[in-house]
C-alpha atoms as a PDB file:
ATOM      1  CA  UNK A   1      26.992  -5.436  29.351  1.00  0.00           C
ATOM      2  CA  UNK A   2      24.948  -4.138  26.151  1.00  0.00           C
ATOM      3  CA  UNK A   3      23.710  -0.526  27.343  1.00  0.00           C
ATOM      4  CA  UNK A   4      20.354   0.067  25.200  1.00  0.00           C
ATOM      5  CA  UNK A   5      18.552  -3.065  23.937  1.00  0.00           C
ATOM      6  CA  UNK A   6      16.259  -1.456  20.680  1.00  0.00           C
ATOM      7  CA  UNK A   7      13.581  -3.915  19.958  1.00  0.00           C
ATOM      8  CA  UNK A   8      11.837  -3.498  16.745  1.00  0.00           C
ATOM      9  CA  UNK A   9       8.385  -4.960  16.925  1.00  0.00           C
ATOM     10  CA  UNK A  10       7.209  -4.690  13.772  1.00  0.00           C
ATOM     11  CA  UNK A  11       4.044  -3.559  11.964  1.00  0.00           C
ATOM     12  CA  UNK A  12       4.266  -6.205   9.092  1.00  0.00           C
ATOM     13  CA  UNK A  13       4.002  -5.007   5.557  1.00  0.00           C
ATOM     14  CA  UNK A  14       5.993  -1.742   6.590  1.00  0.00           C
ATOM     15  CA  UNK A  15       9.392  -2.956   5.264  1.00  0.00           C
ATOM     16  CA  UNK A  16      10.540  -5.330   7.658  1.00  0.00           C
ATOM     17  CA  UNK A  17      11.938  -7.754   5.495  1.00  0.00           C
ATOM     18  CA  UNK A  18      14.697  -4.847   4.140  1.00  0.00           C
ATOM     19  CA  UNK A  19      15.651  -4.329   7.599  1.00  0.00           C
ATOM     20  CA  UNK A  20      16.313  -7.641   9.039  1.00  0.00           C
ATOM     21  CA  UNK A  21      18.003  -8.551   5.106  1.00  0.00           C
ATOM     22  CA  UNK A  22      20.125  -5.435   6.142  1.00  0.00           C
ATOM     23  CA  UNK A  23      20.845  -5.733   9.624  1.00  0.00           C
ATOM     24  CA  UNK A  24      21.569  -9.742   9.130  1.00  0.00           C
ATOM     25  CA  UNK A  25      24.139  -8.835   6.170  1.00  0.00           C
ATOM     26  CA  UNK A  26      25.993  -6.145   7.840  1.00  0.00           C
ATOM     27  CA  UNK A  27      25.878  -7.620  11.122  1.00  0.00           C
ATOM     28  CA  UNK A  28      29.589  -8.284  12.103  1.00  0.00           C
ATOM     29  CA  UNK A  29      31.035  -4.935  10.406  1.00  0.00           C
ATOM     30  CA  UNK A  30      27.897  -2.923  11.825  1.00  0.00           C
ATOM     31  CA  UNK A  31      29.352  -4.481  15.628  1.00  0.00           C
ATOM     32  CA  UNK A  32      32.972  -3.419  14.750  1.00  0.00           C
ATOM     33  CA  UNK A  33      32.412  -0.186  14.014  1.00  0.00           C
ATOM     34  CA  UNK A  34      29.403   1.480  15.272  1.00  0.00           C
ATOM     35  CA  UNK A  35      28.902  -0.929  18.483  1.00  0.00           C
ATOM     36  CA  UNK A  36      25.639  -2.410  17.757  1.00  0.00           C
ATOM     37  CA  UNK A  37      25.210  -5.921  18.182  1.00  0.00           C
ATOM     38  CA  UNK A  38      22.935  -7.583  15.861  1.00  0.00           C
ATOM     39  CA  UNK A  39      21.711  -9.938  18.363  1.00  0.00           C
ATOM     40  CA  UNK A  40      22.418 -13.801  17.359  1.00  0.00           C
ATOM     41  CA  UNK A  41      19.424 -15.500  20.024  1.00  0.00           C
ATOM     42  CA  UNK A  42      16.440 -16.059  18.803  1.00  0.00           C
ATOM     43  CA  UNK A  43      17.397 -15.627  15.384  1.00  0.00           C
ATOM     44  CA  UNK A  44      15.909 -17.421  12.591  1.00  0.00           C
ATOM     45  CA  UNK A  45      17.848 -16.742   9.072  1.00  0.00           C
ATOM     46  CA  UNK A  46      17.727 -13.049   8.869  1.00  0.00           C
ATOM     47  CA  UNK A  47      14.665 -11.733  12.224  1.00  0.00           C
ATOM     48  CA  UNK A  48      14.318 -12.781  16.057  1.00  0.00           C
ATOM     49  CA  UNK A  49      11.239 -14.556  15.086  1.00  0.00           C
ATOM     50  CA  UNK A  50      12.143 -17.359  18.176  1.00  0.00           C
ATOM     51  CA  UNK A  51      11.240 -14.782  20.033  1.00  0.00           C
ATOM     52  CA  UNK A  52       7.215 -14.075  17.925  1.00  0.00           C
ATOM     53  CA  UNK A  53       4.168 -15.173  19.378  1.00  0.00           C
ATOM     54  CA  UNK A  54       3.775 -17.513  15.845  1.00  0.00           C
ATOM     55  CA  UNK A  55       6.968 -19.363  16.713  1.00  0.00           C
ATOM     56  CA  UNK A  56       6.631 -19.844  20.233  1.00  0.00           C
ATOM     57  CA  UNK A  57       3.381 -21.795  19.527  1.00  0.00           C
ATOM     58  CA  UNK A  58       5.335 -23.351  16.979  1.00  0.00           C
ATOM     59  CA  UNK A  59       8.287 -24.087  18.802  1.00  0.00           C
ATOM     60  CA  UNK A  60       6.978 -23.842  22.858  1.00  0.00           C
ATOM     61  CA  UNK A  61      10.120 -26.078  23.993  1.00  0.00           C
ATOM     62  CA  UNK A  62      13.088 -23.686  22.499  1.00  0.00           C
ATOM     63  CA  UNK A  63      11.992 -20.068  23.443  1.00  0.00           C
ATOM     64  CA  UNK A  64      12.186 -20.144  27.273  1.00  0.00           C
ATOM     65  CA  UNK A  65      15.995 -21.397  26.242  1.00  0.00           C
ATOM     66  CA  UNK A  66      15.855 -18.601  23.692  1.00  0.00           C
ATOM     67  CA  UNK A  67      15.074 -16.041  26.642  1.00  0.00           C
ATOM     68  CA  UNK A  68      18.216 -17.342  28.691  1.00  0.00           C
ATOM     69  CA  UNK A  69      20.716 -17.123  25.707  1.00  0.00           C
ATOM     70  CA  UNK A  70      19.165 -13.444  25.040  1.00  0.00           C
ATOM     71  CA  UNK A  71      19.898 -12.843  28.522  1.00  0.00           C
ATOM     72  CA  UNK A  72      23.539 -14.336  28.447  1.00  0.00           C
ATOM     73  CA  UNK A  73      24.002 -12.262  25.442  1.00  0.00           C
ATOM     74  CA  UNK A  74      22.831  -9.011  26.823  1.00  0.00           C
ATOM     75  CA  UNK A  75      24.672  -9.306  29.779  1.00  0.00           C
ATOM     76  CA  UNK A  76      28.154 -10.481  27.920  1.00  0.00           C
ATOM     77  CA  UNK A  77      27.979  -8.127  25.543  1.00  0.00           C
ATOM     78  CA  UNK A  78      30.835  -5.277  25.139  1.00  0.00           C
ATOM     79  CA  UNK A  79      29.032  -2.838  22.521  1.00  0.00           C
ATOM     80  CA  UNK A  80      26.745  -0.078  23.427  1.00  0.00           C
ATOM     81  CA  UNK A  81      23.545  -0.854  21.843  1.00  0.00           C
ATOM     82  CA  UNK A  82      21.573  -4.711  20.722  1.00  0.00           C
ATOM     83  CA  UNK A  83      19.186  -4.923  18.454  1.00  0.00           C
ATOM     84  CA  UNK A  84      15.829  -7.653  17.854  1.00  0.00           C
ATOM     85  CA  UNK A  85      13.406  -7.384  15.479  1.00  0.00           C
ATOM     86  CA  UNK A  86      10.468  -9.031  14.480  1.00  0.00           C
ATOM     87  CA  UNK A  87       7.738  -7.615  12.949  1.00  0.00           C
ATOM     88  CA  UNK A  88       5.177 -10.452  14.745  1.00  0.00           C
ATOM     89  CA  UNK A  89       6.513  -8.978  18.107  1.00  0.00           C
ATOM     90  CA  UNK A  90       3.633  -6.306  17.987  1.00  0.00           C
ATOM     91  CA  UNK A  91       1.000  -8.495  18.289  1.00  0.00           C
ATOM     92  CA  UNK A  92       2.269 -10.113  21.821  1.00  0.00           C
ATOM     93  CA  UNK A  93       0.052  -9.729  25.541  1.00  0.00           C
ATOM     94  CA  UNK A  94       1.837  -8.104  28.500  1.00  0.00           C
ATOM     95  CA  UNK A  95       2.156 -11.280  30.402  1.00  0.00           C
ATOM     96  CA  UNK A  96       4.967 -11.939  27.334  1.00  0.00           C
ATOM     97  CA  UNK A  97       6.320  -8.656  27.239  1.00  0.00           C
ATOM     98  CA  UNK A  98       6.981  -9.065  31.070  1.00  0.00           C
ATOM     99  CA  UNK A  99       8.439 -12.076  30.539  1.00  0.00           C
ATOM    100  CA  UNK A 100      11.171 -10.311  28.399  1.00  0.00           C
ATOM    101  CA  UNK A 101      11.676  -7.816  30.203  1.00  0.00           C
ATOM    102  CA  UNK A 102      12.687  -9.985  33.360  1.00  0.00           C
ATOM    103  CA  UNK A 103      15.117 -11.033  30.811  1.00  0.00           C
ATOM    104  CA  UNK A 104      17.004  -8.164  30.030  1.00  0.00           C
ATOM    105  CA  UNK A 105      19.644  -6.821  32.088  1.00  0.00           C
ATOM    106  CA  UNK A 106      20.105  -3.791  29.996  1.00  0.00           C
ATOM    107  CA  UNK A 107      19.739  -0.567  31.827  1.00  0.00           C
ATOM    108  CA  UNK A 108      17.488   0.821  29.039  1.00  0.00           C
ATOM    109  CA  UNK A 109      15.410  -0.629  26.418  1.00  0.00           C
ATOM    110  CA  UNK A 110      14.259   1.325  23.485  1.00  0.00           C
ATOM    111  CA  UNK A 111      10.617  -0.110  21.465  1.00  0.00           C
ATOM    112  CA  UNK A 112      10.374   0.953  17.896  1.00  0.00           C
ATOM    113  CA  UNK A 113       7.062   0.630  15.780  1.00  0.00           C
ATOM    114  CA  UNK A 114       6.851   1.343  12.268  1.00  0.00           C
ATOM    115  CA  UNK A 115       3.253   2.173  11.387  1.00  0.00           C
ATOM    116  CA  UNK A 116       1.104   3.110   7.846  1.00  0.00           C
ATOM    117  CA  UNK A 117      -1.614   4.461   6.620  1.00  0.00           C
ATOM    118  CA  UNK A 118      -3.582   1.891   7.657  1.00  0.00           C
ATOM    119  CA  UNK A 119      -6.456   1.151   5.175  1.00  0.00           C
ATOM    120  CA  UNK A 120      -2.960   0.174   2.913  1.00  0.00           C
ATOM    121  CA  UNK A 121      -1.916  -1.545   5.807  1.00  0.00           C
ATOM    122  CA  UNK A 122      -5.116  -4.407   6.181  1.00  0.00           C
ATOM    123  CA  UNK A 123      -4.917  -4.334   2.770  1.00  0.00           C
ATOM    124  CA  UNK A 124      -1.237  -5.433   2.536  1.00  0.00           C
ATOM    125  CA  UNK A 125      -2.087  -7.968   5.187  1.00  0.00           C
ATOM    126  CA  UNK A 126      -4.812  -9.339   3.850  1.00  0.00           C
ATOM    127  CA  UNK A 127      -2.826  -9.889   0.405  1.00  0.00           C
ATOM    128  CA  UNK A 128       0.157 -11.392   2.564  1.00  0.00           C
ATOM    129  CA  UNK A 129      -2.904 -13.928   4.130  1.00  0.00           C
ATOM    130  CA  UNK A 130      -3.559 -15.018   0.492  1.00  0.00           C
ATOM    131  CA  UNK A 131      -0.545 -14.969  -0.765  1.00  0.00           C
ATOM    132  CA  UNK A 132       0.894 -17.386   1.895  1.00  0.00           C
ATOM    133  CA  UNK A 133      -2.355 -19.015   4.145  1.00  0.00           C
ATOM    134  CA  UNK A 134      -4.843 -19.750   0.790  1.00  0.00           C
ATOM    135  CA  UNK A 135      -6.834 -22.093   2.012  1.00  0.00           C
ATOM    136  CA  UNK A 136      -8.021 -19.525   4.713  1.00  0.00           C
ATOM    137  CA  UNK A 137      -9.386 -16.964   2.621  1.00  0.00           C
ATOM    138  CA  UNK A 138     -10.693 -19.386  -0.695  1.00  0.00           C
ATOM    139  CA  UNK A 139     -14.186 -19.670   0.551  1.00  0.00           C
ATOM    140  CA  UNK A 140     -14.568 -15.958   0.813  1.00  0.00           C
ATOM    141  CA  UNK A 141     -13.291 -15.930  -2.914  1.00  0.00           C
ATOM    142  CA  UNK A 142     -10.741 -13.958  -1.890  1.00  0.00           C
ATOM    143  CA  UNK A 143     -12.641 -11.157  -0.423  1.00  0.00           C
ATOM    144  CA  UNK A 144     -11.616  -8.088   1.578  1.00  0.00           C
ATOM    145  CA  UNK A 145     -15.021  -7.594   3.109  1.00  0.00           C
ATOM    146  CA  UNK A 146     -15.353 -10.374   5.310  1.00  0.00           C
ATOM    147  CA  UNK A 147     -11.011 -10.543   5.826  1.00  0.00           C
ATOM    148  CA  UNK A 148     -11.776  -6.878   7.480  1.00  0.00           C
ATOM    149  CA  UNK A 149     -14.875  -7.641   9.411  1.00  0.00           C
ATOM    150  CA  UNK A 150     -13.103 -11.031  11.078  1.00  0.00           C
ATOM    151  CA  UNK A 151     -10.100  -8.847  11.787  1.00  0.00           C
ATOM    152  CA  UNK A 152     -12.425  -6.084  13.422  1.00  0.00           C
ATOM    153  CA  UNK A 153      -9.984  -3.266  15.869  1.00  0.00           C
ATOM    154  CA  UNK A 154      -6.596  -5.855  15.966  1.00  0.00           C
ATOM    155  CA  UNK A 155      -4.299  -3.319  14.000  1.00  0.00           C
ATOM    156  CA  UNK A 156      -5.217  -0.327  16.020  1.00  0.00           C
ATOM    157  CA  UNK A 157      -1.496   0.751  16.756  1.00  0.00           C
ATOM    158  CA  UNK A 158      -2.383   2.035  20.595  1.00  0.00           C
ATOM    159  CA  UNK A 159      -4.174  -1.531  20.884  1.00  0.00           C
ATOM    160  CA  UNK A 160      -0.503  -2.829  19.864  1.00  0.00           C
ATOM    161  CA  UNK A 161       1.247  -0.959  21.736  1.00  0.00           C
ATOM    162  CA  UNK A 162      -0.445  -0.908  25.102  1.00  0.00           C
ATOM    163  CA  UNK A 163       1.617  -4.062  26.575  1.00  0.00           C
ATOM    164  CA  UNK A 164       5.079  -2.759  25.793  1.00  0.00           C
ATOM    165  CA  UNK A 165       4.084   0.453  27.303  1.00  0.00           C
ATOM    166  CA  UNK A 166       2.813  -1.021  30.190  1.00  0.00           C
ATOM    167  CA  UNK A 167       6.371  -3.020  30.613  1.00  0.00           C
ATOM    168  CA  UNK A 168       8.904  -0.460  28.867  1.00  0.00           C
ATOM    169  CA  UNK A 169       7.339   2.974  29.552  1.00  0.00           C
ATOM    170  CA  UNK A 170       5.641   5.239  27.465  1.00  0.00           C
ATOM    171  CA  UNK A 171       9.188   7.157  27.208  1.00  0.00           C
ATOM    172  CA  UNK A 172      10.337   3.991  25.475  1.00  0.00           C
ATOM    173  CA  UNK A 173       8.580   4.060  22.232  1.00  0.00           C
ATOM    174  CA  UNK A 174       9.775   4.956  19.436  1.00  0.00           C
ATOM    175  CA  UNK A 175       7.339   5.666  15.912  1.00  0.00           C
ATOM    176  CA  UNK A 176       8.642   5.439  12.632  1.00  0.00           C
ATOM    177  CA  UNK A 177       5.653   6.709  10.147  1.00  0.00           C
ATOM    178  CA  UNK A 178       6.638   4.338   6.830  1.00  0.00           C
ATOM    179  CA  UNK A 179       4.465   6.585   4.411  1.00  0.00           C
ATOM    180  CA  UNK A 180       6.880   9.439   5.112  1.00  0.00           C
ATOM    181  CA  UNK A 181      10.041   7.551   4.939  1.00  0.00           C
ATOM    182  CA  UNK A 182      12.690   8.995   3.219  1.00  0.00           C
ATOM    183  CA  UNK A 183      13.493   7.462   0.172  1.00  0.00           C
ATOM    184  CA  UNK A 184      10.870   5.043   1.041  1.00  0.00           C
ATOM    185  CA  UNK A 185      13.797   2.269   2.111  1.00  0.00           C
ATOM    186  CA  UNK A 186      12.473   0.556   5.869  1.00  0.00           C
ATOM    187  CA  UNK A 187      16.461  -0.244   6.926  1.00  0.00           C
ATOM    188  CA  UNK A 188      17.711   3.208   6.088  1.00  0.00           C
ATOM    189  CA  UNK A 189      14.940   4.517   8.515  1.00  0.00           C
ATOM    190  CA  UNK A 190      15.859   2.479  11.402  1.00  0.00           C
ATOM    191  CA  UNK A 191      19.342   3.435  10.892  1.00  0.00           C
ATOM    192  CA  UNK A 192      18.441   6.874  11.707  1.00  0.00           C
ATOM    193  CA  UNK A 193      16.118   5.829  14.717  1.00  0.00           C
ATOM    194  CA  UNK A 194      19.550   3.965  15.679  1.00  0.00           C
ATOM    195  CA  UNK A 195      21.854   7.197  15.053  1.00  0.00           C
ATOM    196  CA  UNK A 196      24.276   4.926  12.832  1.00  0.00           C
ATOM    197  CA  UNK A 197      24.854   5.455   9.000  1.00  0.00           C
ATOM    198  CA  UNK A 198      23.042   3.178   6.445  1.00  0.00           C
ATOM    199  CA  UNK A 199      25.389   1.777   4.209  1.00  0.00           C
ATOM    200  CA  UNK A 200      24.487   1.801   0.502  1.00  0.00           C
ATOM    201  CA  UNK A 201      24.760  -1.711  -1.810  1.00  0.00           C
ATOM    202  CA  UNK A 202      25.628  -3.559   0.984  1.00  0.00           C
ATOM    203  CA  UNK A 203      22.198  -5.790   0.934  1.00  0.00           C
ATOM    204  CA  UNK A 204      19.914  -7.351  -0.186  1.00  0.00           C
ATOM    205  CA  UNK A 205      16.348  -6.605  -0.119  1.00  0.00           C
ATOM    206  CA  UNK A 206      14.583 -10.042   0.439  1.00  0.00           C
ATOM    207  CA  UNK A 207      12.181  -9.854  -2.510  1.00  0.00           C
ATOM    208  CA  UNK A 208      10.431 -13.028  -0.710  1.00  0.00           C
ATOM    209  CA  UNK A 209       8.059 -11.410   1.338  1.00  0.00           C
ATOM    210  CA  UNK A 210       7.215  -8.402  -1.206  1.00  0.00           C
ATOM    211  CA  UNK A 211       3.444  -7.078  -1.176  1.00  0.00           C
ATOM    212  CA  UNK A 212       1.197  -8.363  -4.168  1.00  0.00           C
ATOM    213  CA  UNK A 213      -1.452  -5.908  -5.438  1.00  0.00           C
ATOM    214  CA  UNK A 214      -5.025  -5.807  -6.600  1.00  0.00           C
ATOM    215  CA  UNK A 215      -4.026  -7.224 -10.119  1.00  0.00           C
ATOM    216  CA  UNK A 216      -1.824  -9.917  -8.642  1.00  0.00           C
ATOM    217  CA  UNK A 217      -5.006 -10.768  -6.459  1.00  0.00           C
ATOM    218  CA  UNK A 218      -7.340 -11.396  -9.440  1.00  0.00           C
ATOM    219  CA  UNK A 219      -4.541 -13.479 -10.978  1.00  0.00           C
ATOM    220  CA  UNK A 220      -4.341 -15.853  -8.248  1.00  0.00           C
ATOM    221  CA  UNK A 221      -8.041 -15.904  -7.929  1.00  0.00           C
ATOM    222  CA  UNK A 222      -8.440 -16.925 -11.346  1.00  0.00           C
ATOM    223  CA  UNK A 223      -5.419 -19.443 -11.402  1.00  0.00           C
ATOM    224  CA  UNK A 224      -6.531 -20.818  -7.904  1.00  0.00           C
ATOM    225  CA  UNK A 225     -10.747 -21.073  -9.218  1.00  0.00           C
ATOM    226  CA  UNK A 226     -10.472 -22.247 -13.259  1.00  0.00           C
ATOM    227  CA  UNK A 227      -6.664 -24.165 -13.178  1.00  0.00           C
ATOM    228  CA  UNK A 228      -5.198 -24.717  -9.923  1.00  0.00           C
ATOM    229  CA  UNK A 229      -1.511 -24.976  -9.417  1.00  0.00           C
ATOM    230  CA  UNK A 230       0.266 -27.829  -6.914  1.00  0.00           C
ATOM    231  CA  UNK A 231       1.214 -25.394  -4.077  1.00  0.00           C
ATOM    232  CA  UNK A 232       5.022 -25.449  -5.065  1.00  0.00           C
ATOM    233  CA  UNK A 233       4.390 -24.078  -8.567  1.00  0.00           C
ATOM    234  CA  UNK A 234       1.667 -21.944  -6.981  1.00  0.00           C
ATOM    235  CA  UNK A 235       4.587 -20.518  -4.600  1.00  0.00           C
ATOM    236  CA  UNK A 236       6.988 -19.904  -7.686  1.00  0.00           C
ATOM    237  CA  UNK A 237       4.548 -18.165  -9.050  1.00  0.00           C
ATOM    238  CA  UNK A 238       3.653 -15.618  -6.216  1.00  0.00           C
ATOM    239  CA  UNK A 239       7.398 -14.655  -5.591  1.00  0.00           C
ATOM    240  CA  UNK A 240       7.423 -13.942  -8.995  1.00  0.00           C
ATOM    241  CA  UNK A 241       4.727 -11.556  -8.594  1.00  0.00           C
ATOM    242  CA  UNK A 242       6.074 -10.556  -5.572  1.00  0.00           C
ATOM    243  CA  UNK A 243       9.269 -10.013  -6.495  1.00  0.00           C
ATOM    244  CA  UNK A 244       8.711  -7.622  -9.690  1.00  0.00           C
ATOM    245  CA  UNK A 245      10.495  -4.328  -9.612  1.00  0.00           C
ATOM    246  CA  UNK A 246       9.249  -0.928 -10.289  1.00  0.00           C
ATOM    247  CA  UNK A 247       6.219  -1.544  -8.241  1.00  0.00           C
ATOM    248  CA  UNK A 248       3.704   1.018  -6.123  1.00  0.00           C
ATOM    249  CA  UNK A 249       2.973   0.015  -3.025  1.00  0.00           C
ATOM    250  CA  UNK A 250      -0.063  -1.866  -1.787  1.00  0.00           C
ATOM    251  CA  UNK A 251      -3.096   0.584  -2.012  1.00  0.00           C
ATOM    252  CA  UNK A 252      -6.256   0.209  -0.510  1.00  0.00           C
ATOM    253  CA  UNK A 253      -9.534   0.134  -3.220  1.00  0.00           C
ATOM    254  CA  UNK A 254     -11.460   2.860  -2.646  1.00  0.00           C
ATOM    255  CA  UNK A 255     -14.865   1.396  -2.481  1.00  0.00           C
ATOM    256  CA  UNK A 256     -13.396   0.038   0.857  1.00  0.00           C
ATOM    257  CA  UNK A 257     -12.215   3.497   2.454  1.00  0.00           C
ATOM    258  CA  UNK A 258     -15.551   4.423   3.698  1.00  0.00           C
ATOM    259  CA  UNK A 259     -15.659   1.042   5.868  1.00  0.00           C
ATOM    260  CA  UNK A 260     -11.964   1.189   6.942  1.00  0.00           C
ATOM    261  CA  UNK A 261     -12.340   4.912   8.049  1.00  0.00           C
ATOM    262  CA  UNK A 262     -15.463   4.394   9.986  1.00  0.00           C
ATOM    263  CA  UNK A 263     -14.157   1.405  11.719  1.00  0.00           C
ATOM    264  CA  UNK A 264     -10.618   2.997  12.408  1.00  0.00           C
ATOM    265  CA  UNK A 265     -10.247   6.728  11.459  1.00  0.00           C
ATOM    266  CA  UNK A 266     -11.005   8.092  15.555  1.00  0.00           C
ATOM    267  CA  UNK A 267      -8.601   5.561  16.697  1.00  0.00           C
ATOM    268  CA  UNK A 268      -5.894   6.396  13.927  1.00  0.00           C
ATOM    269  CA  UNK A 269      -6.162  10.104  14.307  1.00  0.00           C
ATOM    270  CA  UNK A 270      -5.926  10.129  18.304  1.00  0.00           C
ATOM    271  CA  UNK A 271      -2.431   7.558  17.965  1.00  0.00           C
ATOM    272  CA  UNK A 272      -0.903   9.846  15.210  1.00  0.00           C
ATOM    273  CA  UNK A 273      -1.667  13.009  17.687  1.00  0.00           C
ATOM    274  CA  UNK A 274      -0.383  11.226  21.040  1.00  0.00           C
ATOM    275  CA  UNK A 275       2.797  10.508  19.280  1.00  0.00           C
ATOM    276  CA  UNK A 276       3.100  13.644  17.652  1.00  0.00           C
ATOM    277  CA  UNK A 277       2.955  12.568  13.676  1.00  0.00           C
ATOM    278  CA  UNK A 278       1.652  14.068  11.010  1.00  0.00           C
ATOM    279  CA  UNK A 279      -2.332  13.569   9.830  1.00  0.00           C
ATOM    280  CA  UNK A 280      -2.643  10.695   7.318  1.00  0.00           C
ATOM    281  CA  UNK A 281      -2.263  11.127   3.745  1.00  0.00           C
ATOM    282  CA  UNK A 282      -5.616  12.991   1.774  1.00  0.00           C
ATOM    283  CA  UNK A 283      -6.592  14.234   5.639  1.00  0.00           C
END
């Protein structure tokens, strides 16, 4: 039986494609020789997204079988540590979490949450919501305002985290702060959570789900307003913008800090002193 189950849960926009591109390429060498078991249920293409809240809505019939094969897994399982991730995972209730954790016969499970600053963080999200849900956000003409006010407190990270530390213990958590990541690379970071080595060149960085930025937004608010694409060539062309290199990462506007600190900055600053991180960036 698997010892330590590690069960990455996400924030989105903090990498998460990289890791599960990673994990998903190196999966059968990273078994043989440092005896953790990328785990195969649940697993669509590279993540454990079965095992999401989206999917499960998606696909309520498979992920009660998806539990049982996790289970199997677990409990068949000759290497020392398993490994899920999913970066929708954070946003599941308790009465879920429970549910997995009646699941898993492992005699410790480990929860690991990558979190950002987060004014960069709604604003990733909020250019992930355009970039792949449109037709949610094109009668606010694209607008931050009213994506932030609908959202309200859902990204507050103790909010998150309150149901898997309610299940898994408070012992169990693990934080990875992705503005002070070493060379800024999400898979080499949960290596080091993990205690194994990150191999270099081995992957693959899915480019698919890469952030867009302020200048991609006007660009797809002008394309999608004055000459609208069919939504396959309006797809090619955000993973093209996606998918540039040399890019900064995602930055809030600073017209919008003001609102963003006043709605989250005493929440922020009591999660990043519980858990022991450092203040956020410019504090």
């Amino acid at each position: 039986m698997i010892d330590t189950l590690w069960i990455h849960i996400g924030m989105g926009k903090t990498g998460t494609s990289a890791i599960q591109g990673y994990f998903d390429a190196v999966a059968d060498r990273l078994e043989t020789e440092q005896g953790v078991r990328y785990l195969s249920a649940g697993r669509i293409n590279r993540a454990h997204q079965l095992l999401s809240p989206t999917y499960r809505r998606a696909k309520n019939d498979e992920w009660p079988r998806c539990l049982k094969e996790m289970q199997s897994e677990l409990s068949s399982g000759t290497c020392p540590h398993g490994l899920i991730s999913s970066e929708f995972l954070c946003w599941d209730d308790e009465a879920f979490c429970k549910q997995l954790r009646a699941h898993i016969p492992c005699p410790k499970v480990r929860i690991i949450l990558f979190v950002r600053e987060i004014g960069d963080l709604l604003y990733a999200s909020f250019l992930q919501r355009v970039k792949s849900r449109p037709a949610e956000l094109a009668g606010q003409e694209y607008q931050f305002g009213p994506y932030l006010k609908r959202m309200g407190m859902r990204f507050d990270f103790t909010r998150r985290l309150d149901p898997w530390i309610a299940c898994f213990g408070r012992e169990s958590i693990r934080i990875v702060d992705y503005d002070r990541m070493a060379d800024r690379d999400s898979a080499v970071a949960l290596c080091g959570v993990l205690g194994i080595p990150h191999w270099s060149g081995v992957v693959s960085k899915s480019a698919e789900n890469g952030s867009l930025n302020a200048e991609d937004l006007d660009l797809l608010r002008f394309m999608d307003k004055q000459c609208p694409l069919p939504p396959a060539q309006r797809k090619e062309l955000v993973g093209f913008l996606a998918s540039r290199g040399g890019r900064t990462r995602t930055a809030l506007p600073e017209n919008y800090r003001p609102r963003v600190e006043a709605l989250y900055g005493k929440a922020d600053d009591a999660f990043r002193k519980e858990f022991g991180l450092l203040p956020r960036l410019g504090r």
